[in-house]
Protein backbone atom coordinates (compact mmCIF):
# COMPACT_ATOMS: atom_id res chain seq x y z
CA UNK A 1 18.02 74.18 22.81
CA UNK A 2 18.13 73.48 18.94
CA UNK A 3 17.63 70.67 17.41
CA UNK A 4 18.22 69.06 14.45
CA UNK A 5 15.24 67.70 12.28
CA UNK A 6 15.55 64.13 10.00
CA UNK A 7 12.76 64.04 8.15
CA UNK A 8 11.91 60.30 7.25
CA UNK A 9 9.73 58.52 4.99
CA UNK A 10 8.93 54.64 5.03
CA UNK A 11 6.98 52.35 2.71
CA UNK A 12 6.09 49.11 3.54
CA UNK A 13 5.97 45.71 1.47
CA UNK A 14 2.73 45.78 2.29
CA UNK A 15 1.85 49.37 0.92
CA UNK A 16 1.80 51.33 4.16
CA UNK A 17 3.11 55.05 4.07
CA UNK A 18 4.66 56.54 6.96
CA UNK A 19 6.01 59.91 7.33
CA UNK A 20 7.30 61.18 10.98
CA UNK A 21 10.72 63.45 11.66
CA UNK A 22 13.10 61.89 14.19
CA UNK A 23 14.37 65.51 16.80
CA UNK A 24 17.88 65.26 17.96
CA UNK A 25 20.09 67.50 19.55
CA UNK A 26 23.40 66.57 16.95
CA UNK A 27 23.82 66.64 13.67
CA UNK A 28 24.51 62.85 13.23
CA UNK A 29 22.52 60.93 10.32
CA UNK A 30 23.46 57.69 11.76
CA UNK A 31 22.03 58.30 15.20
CA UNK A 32 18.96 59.54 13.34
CA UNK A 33 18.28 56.43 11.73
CA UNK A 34 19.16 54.43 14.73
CA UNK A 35 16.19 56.29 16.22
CA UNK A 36 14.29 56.03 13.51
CA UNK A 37 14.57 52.43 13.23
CA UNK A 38 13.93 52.04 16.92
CA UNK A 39 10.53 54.15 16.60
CA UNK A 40 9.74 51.75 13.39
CA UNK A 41 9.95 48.78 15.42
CA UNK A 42 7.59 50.17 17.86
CA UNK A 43 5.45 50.56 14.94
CA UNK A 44 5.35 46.81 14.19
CA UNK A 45 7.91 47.42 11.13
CA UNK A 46 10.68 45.23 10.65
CA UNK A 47 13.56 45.62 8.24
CA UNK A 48 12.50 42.60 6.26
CA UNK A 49 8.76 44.85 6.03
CA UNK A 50 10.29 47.87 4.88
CA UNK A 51 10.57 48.23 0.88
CA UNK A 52 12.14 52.10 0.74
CA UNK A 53 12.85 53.90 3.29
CA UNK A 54 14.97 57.69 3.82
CA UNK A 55 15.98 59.41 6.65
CA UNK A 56 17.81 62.83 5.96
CA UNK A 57 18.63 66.15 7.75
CA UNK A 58 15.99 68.70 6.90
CA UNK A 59 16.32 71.07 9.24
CA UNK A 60 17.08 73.30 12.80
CA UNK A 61 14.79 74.51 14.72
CA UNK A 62 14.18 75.96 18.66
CA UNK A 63 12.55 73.18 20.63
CA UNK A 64 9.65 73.49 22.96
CA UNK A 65 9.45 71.95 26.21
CA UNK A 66 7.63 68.97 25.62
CA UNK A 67 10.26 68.00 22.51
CA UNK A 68 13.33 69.07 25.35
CA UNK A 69 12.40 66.98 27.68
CA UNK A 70 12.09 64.23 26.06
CA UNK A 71 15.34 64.55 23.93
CA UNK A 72 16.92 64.95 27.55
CA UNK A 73 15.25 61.87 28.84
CA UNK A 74 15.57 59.23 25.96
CA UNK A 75 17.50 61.47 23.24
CA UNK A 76 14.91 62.07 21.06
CA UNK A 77 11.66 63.02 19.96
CA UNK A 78 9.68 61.30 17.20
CA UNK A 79 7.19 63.79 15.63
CA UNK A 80 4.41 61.64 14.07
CA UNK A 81 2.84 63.28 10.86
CA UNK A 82 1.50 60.50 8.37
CA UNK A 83 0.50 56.59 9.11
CA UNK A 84 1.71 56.18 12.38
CA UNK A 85 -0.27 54.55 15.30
CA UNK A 86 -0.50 56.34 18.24
């Protein structure tokens, strides 16, 4: 499987940074940030918390098993790199 890569940044109001990459299976920006925004919530982060934010294709790549799975289970996988809680 391939999948498609969004790589997305987020600052808070409150001066947070977090950095993560949203895995897909489709090219579709808009079901990227839907995912994204759905991970953010998670997070504690609301819209009305979020003072920039970008969420754009970066690139494909091969997935593993663990990232397959889960894209075939929930359709995605959130890759967690800076500022997000476990």
């Amino acid at each position: 499987m391939s999948i498609k890569v969004f790589d997305t940044h987020v600052r808070t109001k409150d001066g947070r940074y977090l950095h993560f990459d949203v895995l897909i299976e489709d090219n579709d920006p808009d079901l990227a940030k839907a995912y994204a925004r759905r991970f953010l919530d998670e997070q504690g982060v609301q819209d009305e918390d979020i003072a920039q934010d970008r969420c754009q294709f970066c690139h494909v790549e091969p997935s593993n098993p663990q990232v397959a799975a889960a894209i075939a289970q929930q359709g995605y996988f959130i890759l967690k790199l800076q500022g997000c809680r476990e």
